[in-house]
C-alpha atoms as a PDB file:
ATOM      1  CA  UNK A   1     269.646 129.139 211.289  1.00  0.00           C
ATOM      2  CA  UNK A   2     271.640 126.027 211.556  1.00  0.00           C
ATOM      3  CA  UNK A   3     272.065 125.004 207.830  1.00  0.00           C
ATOM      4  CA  UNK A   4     270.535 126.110 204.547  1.00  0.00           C
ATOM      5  CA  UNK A   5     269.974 123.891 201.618  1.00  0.00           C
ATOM      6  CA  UNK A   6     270.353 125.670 198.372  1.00  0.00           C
ATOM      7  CA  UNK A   7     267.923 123.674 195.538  1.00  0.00           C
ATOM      8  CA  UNK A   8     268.296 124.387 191.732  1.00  0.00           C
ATOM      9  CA  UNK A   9     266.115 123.031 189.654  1.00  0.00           C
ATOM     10  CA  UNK A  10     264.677 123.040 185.695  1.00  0.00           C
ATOM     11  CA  UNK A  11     260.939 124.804 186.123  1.00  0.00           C
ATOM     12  CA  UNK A  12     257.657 125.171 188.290  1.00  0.00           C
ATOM     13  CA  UNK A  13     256.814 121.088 188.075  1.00  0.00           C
ATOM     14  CA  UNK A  14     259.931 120.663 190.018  1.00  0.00           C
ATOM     15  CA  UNK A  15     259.134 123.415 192.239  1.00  0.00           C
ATOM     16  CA  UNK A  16     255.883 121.790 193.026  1.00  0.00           C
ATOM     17  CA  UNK A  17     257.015 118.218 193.239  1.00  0.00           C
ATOM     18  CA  UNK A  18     259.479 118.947 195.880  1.00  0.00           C
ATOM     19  CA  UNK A  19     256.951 121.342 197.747  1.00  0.00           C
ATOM     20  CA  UNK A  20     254.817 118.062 197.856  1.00  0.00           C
ATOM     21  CA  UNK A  21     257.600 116.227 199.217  1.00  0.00           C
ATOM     22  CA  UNK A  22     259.026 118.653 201.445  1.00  0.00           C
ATOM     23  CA  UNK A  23     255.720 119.341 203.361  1.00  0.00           C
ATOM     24  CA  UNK A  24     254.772 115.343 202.968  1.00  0.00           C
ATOM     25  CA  UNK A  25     258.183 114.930 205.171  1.00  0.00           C
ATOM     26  CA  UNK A  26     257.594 118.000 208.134  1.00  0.00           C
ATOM     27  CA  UNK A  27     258.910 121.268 206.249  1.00  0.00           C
ATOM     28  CA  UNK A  28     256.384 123.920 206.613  1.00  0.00           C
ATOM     29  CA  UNK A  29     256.138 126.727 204.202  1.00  0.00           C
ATOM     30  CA  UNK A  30     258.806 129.630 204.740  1.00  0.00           C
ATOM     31  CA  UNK A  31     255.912 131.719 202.873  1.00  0.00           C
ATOM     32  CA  UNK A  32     257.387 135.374 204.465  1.00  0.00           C
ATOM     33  CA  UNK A  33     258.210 138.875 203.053  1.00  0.00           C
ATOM     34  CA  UNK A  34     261.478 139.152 202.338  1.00  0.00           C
ATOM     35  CA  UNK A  35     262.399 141.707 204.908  1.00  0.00           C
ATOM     36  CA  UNK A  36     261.114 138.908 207.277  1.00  0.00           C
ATOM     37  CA  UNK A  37     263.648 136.227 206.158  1.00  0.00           C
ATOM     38  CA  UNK A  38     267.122 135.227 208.385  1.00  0.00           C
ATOM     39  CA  UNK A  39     269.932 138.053 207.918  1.00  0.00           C
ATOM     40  CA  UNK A  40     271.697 137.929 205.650  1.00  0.00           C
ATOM     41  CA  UNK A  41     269.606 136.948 203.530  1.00  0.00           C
ATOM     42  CA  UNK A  42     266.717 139.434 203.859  1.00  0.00           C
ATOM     43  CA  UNK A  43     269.199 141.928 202.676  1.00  0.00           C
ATOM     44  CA  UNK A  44     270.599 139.785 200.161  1.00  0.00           C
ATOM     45  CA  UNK A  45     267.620 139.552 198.249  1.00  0.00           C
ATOM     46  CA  UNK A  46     266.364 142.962 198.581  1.00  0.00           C
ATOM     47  CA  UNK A  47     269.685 144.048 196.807  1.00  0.00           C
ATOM     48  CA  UNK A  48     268.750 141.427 194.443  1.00  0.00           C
ATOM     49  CA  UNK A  49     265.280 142.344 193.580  1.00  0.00           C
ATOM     50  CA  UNK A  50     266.475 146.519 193.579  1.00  0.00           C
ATOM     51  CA  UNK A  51     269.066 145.719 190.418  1.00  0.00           C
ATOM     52  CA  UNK A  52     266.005 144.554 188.431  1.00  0.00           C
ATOM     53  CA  UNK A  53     265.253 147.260 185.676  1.00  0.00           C
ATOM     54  CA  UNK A  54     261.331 146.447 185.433  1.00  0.00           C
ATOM     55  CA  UNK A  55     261.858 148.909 182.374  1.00  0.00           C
ATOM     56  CA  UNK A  56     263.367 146.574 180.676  1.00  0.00           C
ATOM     57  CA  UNK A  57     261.459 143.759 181.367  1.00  0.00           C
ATOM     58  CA  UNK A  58     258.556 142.779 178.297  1.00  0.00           C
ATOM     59  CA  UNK A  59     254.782 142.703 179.054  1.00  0.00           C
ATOM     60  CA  UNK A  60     253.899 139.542 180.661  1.00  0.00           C
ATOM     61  CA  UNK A  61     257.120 138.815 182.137  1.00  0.00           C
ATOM     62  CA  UNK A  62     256.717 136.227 184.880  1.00  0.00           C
ATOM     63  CA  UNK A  63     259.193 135.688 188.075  1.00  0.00           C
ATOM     64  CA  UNK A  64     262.080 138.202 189.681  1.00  0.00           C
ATOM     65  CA  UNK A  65     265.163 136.246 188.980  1.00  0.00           C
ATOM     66  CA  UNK A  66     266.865 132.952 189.172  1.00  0.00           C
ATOM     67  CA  UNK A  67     268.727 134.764 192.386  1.00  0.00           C
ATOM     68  CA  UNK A  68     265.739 134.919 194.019  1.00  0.00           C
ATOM     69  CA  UNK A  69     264.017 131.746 195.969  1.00  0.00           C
ATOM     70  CA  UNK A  70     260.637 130.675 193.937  1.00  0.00           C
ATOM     71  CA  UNK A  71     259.782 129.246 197.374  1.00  0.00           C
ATOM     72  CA  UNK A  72     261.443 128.796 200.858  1.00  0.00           C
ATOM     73  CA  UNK A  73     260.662 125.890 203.562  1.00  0.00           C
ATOM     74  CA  UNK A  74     261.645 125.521 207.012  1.00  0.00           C
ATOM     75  CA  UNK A  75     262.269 122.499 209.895  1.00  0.00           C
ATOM     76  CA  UNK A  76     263.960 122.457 213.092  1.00  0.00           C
ATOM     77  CA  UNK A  77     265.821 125.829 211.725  1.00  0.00           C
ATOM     78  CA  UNK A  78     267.153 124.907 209.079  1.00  0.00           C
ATOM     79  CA  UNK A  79     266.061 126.048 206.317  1.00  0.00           C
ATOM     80  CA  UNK A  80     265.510 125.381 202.055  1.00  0.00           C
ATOM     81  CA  UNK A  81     265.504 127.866 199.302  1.00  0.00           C
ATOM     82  CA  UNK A  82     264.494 126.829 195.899  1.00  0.00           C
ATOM     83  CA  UNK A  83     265.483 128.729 192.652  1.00  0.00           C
ATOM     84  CA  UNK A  84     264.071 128.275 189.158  1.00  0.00           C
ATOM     85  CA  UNK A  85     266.550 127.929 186.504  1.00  0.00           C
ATOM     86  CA  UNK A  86     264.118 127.927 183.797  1.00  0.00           C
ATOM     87  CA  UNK A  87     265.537 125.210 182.053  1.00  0.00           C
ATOM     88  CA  UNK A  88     268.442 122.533 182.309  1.00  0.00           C
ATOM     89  CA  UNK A  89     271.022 124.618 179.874  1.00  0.00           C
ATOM     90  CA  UNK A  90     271.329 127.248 182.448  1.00  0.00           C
ATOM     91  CA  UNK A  91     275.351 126.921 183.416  1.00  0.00           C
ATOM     92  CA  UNK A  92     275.826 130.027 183.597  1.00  0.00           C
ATOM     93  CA  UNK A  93     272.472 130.984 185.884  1.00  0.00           C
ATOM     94  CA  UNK A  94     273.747 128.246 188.336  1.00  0.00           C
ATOM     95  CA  UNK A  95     277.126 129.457 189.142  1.00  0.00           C
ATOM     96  CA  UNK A  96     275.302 133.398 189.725  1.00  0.00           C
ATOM     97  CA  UNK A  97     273.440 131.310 192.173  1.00  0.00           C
ATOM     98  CA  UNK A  98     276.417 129.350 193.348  1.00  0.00           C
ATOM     99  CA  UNK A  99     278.287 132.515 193.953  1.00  0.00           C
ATOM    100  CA  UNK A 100     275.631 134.729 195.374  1.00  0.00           C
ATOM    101  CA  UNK A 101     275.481 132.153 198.540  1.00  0.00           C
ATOM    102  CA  UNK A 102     279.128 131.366 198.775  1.00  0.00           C
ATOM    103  CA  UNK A 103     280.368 135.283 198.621  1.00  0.00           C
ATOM    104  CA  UNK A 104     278.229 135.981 201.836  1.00  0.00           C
ATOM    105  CA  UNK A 105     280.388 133.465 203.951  1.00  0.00           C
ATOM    106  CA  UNK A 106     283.826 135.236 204.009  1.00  0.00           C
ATOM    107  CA  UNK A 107     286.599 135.915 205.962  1.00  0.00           C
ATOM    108  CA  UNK A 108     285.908 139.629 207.174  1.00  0.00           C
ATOM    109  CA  UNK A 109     284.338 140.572 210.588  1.00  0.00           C
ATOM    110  CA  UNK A 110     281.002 141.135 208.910  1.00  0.00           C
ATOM    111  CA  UNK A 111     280.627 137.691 207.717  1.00  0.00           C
ATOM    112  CA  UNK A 112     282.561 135.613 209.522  1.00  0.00           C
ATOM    113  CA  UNK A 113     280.112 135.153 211.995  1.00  0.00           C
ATOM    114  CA  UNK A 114     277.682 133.670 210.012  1.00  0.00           C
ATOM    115  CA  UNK A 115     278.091 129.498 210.785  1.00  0.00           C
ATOM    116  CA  UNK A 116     275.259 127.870 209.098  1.00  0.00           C
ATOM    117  CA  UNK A 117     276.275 125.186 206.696  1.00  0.00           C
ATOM    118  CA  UNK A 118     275.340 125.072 203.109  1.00  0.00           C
ATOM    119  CA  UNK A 119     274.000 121.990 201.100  1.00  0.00           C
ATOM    120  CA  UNK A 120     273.560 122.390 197.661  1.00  0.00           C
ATOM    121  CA  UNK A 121     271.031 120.757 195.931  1.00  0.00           C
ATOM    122  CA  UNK A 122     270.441 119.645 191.638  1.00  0.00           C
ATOM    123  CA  UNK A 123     267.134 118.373 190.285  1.00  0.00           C
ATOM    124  CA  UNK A 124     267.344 117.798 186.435  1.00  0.00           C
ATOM    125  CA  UNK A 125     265.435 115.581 184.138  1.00  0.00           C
ATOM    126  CA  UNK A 126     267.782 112.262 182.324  1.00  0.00           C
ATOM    127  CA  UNK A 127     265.669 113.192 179.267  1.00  0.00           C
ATOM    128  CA  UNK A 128     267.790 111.052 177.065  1.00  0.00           C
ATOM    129  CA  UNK A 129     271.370 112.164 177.689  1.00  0.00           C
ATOM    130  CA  UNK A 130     270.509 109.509 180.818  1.00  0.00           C
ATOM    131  CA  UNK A 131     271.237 109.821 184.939  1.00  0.00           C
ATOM    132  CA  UNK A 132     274.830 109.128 184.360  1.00  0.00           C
ATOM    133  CA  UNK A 133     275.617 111.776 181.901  1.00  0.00           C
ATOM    134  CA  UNK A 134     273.744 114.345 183.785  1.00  0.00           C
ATOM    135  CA  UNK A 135     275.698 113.601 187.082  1.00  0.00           C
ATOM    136  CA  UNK A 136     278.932 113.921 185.138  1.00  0.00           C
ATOM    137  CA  UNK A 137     278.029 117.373 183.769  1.00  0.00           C
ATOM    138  CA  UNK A 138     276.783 118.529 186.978  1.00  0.00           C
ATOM    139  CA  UNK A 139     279.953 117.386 188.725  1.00  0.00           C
ATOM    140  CA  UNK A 140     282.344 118.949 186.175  1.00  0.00           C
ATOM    141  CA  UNK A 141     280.423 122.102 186.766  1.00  0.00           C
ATOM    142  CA  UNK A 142     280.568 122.554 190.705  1.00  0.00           C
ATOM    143  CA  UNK A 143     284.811 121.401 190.058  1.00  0.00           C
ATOM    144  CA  UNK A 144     283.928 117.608 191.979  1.00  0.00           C
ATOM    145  CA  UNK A 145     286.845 115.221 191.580  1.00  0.00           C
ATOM    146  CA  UNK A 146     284.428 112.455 192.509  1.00  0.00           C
ATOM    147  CA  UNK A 147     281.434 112.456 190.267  1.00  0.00           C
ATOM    148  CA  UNK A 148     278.461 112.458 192.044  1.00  0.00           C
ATOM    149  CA  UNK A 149     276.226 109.657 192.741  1.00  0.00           C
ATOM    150  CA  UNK A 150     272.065 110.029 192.328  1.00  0.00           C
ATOM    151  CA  UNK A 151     270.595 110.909 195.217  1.00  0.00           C
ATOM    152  CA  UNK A 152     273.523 110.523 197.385  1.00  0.00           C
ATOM    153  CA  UNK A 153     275.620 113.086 199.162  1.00  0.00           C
ATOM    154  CA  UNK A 154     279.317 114.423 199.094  1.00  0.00           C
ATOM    155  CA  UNK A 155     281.732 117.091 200.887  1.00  0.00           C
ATOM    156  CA  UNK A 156     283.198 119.552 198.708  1.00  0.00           C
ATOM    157  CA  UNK A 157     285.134 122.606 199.963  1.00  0.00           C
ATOM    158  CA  UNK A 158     283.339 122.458 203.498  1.00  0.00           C
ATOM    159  CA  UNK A 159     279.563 122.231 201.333  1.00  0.00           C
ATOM    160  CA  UNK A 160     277.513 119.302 200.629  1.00  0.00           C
ATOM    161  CA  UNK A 161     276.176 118.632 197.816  1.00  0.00           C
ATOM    162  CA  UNK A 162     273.817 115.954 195.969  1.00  0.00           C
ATOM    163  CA  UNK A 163     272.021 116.036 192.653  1.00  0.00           C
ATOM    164  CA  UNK A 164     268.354 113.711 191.680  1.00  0.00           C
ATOM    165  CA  UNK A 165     268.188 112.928 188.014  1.00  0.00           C
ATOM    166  CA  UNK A 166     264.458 111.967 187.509  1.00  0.00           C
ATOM    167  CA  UNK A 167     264.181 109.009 185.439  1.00  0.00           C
ATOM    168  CA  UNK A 168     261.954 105.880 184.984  1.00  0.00           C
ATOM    169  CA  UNK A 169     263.298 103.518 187.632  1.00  0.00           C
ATOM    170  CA  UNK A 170     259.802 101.594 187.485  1.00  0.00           C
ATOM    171  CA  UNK A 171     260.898 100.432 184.119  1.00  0.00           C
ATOM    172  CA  UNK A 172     264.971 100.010 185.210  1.00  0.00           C
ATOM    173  CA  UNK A 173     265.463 102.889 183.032  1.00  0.00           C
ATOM    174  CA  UNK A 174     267.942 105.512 183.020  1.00  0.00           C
ATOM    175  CA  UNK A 175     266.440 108.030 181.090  1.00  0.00           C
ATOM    176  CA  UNK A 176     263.187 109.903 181.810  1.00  0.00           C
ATOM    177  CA  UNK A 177     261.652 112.901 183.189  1.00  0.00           C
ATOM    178  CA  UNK A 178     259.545 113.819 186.276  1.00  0.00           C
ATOM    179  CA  UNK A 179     256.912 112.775 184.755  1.00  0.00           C
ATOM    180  CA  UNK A 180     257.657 109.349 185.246  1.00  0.00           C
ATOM    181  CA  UNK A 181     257.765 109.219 188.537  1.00  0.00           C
ATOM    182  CA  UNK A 182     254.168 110.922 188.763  1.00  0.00           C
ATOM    183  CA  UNK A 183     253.532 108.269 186.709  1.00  0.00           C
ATOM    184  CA  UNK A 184     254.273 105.666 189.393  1.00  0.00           C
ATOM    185  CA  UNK A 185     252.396 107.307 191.963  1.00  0.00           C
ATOM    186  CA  UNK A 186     249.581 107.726 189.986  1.00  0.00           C
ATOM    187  CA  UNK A 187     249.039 104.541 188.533  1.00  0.00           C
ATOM    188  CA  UNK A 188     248.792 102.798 192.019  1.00  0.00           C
ATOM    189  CA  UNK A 189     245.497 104.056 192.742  1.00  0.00           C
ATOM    190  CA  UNK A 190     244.153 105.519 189.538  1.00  0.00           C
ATOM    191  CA  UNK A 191     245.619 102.734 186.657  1.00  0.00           C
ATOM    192  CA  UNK A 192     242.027 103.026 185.149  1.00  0.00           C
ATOM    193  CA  UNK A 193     242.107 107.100 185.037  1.00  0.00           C
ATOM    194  CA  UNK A 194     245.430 107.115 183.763  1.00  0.00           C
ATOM    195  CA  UNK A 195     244.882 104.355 181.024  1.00  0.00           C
ATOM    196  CA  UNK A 196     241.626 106.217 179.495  1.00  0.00           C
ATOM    197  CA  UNK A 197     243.768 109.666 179.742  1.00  0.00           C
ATOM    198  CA  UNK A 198     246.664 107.959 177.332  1.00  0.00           C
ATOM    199  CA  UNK A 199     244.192 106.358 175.282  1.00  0.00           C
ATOM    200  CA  UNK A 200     241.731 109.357 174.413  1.00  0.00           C
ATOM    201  CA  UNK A 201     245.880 111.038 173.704  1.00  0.00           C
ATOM    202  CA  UNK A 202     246.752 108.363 171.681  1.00  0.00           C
ATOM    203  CA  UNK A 203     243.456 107.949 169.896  1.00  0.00           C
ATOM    204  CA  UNK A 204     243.730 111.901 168.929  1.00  0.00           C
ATOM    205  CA  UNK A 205     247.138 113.106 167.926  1.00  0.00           C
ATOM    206  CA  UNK A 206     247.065 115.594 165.999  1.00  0.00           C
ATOM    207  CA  UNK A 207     249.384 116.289 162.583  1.00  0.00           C
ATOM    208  CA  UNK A 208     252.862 117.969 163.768  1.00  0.00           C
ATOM    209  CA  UNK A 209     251.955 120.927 162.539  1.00  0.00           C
ATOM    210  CA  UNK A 210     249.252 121.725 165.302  1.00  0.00           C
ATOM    211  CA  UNK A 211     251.612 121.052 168.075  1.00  0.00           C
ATOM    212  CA  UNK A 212     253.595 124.293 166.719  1.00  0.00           C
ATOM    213  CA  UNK A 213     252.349 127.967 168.381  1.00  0.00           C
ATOM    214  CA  UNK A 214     249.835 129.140 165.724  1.00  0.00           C
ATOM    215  CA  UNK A 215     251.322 133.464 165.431  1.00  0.00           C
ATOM    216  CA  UNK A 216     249.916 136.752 164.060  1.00  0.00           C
ATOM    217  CA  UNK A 217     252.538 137.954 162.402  1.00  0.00           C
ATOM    218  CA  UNK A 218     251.750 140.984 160.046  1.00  0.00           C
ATOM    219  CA  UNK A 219     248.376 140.175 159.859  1.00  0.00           C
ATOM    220  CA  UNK A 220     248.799 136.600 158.879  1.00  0.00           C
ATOM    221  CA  UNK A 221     248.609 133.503 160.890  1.00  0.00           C
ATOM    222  CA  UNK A 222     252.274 131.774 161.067  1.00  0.00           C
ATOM    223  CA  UNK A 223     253.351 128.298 162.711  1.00  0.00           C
ATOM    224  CA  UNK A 224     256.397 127.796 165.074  1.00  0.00           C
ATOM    225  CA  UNK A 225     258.930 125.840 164.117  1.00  0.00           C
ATOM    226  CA  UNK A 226     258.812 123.897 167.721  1.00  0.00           C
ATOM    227  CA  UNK A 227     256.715 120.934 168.355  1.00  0.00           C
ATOM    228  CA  UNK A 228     255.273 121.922 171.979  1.00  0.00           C
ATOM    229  CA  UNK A 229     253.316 118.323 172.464  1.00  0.00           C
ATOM    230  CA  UNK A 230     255.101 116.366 175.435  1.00  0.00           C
ATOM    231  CA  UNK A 231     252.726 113.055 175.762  1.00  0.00           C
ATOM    232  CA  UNK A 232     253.896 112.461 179.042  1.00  0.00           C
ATOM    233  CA  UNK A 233     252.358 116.212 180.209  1.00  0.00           C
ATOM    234  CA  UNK A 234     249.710 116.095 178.166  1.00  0.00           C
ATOM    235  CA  UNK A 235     248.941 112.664 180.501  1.00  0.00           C
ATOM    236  CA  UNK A 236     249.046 115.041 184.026  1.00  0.00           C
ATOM    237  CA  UNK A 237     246.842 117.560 182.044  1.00  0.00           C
ATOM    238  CA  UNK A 238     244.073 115.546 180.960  1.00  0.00           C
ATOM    239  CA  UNK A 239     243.733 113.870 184.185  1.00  0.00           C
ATOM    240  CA  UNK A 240     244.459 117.173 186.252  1.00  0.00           C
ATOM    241  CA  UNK A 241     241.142 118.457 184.516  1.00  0.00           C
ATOM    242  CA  UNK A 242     238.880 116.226 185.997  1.00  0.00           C
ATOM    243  CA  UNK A 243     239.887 117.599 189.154  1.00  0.00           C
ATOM    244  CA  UNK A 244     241.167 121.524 188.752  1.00  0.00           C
ATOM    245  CA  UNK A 245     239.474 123.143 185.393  1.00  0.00           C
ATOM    246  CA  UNK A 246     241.885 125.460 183.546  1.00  0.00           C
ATOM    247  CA  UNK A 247     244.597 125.035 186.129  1.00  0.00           C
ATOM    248  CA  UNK A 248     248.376 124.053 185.027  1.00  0.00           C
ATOM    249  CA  UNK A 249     250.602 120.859 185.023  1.00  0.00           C
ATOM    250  CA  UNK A 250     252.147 123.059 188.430  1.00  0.00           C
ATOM    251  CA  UNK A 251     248.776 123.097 190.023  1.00  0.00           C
ATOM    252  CA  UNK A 252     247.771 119.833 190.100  1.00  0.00           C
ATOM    253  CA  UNK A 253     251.093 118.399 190.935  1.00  0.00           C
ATOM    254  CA  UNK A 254     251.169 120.349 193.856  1.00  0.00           C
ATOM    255  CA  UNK A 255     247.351 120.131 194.117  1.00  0.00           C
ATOM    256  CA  UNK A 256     246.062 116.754 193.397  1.00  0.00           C
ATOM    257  CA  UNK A 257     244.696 113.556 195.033  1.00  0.00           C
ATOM    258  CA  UNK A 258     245.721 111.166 192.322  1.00  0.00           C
ATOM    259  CA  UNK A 259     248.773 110.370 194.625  1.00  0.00           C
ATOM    260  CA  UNK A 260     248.853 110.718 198.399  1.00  0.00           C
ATOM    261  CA  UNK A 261     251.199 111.101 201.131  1.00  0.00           C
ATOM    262  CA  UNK A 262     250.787 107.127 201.446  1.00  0.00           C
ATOM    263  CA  UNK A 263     251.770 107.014 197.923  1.00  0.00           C
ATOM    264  CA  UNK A 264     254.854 108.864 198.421  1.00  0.00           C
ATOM    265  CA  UNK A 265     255.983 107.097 201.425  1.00  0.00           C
ATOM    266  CA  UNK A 266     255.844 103.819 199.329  1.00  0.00           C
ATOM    267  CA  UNK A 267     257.877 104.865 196.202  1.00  0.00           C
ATOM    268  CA  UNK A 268     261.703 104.263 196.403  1.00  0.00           C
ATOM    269  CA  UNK A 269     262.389 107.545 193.923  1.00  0.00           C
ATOM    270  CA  UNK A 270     260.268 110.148 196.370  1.00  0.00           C
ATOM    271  CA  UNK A 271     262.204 108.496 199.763  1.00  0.00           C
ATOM    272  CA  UNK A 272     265.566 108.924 197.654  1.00  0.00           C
ATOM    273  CA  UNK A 273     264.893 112.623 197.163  1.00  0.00           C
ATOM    274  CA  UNK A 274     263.641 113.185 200.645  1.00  0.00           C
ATOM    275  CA  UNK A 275     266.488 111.878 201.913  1.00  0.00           C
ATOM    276  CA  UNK A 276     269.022 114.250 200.540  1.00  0.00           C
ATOM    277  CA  UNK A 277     267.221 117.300 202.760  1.00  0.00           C
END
């Protein structure tokens, strides 16, 4: 292994954006058992997935932990781990992460030999705090005295790191999510799909109400108190159906033909992010 970039991220679109990109630019999927990945890191994780008390865990439960790659890619030997935070408010999860990687490179004869590099990587949507905000927070949390820049790189303590905070360029916009930059790659090809998808939306909202998780709680149907409808989703969804029935926002990010790898090598935002690995 020559280097090892470390990605944190918000969720599974990410996940499957990035896999998109990653492949797109000559990773191939690192798709192993974990007893089959580099030392130390085979061990690492087994340790990892052994504290898990499944007896704890609730019916349903979905993933390992945050500790643990979602996916792994490799090129030329170097290699990318990505972990799901679950969400953008995850501090706390991010330094476990942090930690877990930097605590294997000490000083004793055990890991001292271990010279691959580390580059740590921070996807996070601008929503509408906006890219700059984001970059500060992100920077005050790895201890940076030079805030980062989007989609640019910087030396910290021997590590690299870089952040991406999706946002809608397209529209010289600093706030935005993911989405938008589907959006772009989308629209080059399939403006007419993606116009009928936000119209039939738009044409159909439904009242608030609906958009909150309808419950059975003691025998009688309660509402949420969170609206779940996200237009710019609900836009991926609608067309993603005429393509993948049933499947998920994840699948037909990481699935679909509405944007190619020609598509991708034209956008500015995908070329940024590529960049960075």
């Amino acid at each position: 292994m020559n280097s090892l970039t470390i990605v944190l991220c918000e969720g599974g679109h990410d996940i499957a954006f990035l896999t998109r990109l990653l492949l797109w630019s000559g990773f191939k999927d690192y798709n192993k058992e974990i007893n089959k990945f580099p030392k130390p890191f085979d061990n690492l994780f087994s340790i990892e997935l052994k504290k898990i008390n499944l007896s704890e865990r609730k019916l349903g439960y979905v993933g390992a932990s945050h500790k643990i790659p979602s996916a792994a890619f490799i090129k030329d030997d170097n290699f990318v781990f990505i972990h799901n935070l679950n969400g953008d408010g995850k501090a706390k999860e991010r330094r476990e992460v942090y930690d877990l990687y930097k605590d294997i490179k000490g000083q004793d004869s055990f890991s001292s030999k271990f010279n691959f590099t580390y580059k740590f990587l921070y996807f996070f949507d601008a929503d509408d705090i906006g890219v700059t905000k984001r970059l500060e927070q992100i920077s005050a949390e790895i201890g940076l005295k030079t805030k980062l820049q989007n989609g640019q790189l910087q030396t910290h303590n021997d590590d690299t790191h870089g952040a991406y905070i999706y946002h809608d360029s397209m529209n010289g916009l600093y706030t935005g999510t993911l989405e938008d930059i589907i959006f772009d790659l989308v629209k080059t090809r399939h403006s007419s799909i993606f116009g009928a998808a936000s119209t039939y939306l738009s044409d159909n909202k439904l009242p608030a109400q609906s958009c909150c998780e309808l419950r059975i709680k003691d025998g009688k149907e309660v509402y949420g108190t969170a609206n779940k409808f996200k237009e710019k989703k609900s836009i991926i969804s609608t067309m993603g159906q005429l393509q993948f029935s049933g499947s998920s926002n994840i699948v037909v990010i990481k699935n679909s033909d509405f944007f190619k790898s020609t598509d991708l090598a034209a956008s500015q935002a995908c070329n940024d992010i590529i960049r960075m690995f």
